[in-house]
N, C-alpha and C. Protein backbone atom coordinates (compact mmCIF):
# COMPACT_ATOMS: atom_id res chain seq x y z
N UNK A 1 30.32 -47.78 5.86
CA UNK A 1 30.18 -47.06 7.12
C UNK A 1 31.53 -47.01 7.83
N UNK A 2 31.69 -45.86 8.61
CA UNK A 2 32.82 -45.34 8.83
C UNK A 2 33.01 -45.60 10.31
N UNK A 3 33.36 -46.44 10.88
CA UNK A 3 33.34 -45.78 12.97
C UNK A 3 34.77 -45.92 12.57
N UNK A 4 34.98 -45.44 14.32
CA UNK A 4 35.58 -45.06 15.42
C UNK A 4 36.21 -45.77 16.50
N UNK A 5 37.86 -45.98 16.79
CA UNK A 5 37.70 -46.44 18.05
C UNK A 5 38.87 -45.68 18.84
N UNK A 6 38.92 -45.74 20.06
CA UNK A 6 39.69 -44.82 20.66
C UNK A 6 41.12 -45.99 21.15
N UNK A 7 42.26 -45.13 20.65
CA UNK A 7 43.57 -45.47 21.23
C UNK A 7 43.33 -45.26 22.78
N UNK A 8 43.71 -46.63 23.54
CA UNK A 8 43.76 -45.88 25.35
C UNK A 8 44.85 -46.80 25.37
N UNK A 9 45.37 -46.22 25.95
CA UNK A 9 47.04 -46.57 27.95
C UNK A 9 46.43 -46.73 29.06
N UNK A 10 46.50 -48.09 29.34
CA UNK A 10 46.28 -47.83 30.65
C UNK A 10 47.36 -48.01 32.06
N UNK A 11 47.41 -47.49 32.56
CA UNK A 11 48.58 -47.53 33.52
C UNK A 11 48.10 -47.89 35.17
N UNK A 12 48.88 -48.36 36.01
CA UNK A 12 48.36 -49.50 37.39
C UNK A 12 49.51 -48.55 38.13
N UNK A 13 49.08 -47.95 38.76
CA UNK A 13 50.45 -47.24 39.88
C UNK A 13 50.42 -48.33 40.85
N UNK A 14 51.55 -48.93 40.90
CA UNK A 14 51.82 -50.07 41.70
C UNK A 14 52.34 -49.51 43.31
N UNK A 15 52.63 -48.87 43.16
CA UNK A 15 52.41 -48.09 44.62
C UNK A 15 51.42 -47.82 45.69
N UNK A 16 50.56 -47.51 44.53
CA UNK A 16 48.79 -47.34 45.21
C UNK A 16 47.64 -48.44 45.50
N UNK A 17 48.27 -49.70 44.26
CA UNK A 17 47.36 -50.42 44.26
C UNK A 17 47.30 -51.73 45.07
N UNK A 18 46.40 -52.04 46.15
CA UNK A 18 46.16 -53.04 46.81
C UNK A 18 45.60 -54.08 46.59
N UNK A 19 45.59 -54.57 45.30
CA UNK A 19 45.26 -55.64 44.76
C UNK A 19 43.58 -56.08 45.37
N UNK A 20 42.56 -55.49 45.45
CA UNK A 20 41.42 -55.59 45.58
C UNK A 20 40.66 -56.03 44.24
N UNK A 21 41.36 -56.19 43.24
CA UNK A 21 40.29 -56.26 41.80
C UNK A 21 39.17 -56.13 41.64
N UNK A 22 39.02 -54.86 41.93
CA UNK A 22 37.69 -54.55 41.13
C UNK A 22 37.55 -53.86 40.06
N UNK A 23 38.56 -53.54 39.51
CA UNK A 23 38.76 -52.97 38.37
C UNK A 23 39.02 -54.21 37.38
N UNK A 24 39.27 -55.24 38.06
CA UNK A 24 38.77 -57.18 37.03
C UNK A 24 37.68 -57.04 37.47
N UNK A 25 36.86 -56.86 38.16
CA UNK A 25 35.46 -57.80 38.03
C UNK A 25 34.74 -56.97 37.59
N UNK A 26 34.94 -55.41 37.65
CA UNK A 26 33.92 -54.62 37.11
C UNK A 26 34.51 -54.27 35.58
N UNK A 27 35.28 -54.85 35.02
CA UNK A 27 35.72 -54.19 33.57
C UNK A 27 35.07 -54.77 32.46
N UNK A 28 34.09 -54.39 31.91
CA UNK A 28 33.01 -55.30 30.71
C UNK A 28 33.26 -55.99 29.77
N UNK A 29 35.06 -55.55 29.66
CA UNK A 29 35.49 -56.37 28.53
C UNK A 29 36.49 -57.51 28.61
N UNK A 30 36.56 -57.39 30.16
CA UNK A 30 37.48 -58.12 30.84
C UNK A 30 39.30 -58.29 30.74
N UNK A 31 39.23 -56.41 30.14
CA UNK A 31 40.59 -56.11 30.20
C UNK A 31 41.71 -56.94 31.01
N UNK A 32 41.69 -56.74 32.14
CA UNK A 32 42.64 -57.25 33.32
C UNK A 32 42.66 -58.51 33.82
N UNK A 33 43.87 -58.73 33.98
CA UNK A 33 43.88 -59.83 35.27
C UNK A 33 44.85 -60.02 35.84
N UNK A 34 45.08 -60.72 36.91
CA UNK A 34 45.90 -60.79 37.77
C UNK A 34 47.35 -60.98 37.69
N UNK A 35 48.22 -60.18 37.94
CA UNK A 35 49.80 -60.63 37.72
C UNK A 35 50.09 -61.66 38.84
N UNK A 36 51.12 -62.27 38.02
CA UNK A 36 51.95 -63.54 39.01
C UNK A 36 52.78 -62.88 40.48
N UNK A 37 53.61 -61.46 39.90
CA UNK A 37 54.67 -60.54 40.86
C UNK A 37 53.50 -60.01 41.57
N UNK A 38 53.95 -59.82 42.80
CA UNK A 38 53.64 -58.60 44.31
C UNK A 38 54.49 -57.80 44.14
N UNK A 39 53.33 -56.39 44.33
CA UNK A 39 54.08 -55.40 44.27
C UNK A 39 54.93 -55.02 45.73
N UNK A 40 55.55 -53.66 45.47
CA UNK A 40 56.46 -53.59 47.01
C UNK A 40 55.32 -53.85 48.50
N UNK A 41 54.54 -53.80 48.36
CA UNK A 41 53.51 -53.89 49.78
C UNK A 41 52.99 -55.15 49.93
N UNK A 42 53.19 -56.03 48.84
CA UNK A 42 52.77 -57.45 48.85
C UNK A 42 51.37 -57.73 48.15
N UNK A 43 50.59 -57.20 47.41
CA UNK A 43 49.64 -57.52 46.78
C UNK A 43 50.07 -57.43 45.11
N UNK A 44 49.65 -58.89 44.90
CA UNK A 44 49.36 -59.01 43.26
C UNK A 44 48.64 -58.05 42.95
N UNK A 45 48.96 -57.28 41.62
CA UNK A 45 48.46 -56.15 40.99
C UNK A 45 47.86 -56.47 40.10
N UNK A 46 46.63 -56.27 39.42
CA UNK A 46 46.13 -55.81 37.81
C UNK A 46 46.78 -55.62 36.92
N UNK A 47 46.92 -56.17 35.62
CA UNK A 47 47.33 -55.75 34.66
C UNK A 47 47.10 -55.77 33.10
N UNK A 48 46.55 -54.96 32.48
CA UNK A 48 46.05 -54.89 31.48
C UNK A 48 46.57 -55.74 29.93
N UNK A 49 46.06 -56.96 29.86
CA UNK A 49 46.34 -58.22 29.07
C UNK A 49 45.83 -57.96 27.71
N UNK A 50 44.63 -57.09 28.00
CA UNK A 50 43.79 -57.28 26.39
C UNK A 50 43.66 -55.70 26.01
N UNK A 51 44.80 -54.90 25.92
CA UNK A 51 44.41 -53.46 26.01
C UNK A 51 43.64 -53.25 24.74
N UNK A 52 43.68 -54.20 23.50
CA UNK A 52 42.98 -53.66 22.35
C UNK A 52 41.42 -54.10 22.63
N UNK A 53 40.81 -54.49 23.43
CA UNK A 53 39.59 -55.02 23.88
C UNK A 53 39.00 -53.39 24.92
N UNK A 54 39.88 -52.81 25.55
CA UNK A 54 39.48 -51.51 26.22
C UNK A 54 38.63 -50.49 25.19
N UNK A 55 37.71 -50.14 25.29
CA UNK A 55 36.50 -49.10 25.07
C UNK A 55 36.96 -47.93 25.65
N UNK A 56 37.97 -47.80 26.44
CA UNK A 56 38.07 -46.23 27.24
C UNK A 56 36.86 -45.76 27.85
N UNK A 57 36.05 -46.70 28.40
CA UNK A 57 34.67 -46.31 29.02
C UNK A 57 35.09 -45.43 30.64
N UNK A 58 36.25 -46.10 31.46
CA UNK A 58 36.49 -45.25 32.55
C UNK A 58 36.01 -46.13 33.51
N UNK A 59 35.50 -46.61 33.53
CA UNK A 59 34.86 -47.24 34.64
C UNK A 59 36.00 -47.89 35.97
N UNK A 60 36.84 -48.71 35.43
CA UNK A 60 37.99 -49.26 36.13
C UNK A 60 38.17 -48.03 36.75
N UNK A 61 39.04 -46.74 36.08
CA UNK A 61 39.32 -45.75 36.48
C UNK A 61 38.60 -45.37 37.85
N UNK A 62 36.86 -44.63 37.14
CA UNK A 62 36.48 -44.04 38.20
C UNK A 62 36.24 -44.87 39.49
N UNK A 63 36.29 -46.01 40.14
CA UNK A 63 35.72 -47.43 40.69
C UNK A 63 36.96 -47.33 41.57
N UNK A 64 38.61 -47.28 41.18
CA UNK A 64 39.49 -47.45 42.02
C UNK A 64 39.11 -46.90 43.31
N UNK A 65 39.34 -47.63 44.22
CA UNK A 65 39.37 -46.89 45.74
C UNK A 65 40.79 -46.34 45.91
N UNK A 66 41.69 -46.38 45.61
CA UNK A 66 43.08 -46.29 45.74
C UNK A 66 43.71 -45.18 44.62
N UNK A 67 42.51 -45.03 43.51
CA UNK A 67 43.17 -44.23 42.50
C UNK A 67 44.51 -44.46 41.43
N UNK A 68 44.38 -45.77 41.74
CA UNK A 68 45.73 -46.64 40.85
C UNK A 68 45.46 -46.48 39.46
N UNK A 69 44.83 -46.72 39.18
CA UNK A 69 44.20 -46.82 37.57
C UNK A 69 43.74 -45.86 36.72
N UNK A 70 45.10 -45.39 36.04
CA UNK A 70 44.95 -44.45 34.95
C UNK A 70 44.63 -44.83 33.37
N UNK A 71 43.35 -44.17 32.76
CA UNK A 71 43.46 -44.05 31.77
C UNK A 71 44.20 -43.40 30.96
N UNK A 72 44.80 -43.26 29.94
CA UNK A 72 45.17 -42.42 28.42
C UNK A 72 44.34 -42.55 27.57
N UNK A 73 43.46 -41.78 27.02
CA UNK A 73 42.63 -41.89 25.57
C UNK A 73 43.49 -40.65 24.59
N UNK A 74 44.21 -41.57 23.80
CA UNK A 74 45.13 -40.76 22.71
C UNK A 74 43.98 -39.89 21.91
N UNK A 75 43.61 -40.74 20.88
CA UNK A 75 42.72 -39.87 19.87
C UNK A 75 41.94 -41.35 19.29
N UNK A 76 40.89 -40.94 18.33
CA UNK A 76 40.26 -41.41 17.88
C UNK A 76 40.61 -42.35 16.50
N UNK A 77 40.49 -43.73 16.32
CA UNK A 77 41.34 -44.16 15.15
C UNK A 77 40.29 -44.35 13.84
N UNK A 78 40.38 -44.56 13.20
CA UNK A 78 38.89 -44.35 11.87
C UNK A 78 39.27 -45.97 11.69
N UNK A 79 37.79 -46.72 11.14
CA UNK A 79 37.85 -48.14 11.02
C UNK A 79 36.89 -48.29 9.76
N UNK A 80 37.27 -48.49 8.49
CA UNK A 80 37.08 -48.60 7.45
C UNK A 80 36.02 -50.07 7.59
């Protein structure tokens, strides 16, 4: 049997993001967690630790209040 898994990027606009984590507490696979650095506004940012654990489900994404959190879903990889 043949699956599927999807290449994703995820990217944290550190500009936007106010360190609220909910894109850690709501991520199922528990992509993220907390960086040590503050960004320029003073909040520790998110940052994606386990990107090969990401599903590209979106959720982080759609959830931002701030809109920091970009997905990339490249393409699809085949898993023998």
């Amino acid at each position: 049997m043949t699956k599927t898994k999807k290449e994703v990027s995820i990217f944290i606009d550190e500009k936007l993001c106010k360190g609220c984590d909910i894109c850690i507490e709501i991520c199922p696979k528990d992509v993220f967690t907390v960086s040590e650095q503050i960004n320029q506004q003073g909040y520790y940012i998110p940052i994606p630790t386990k990107m090969e654990e990401c599903t590209g489900c979106l959720i982080c994404e759609l959830i931002c209040p701030e809109l920091a959190v970009i997905l990339k879903i490249k393409k699809e990889k085949f898993i023998t």
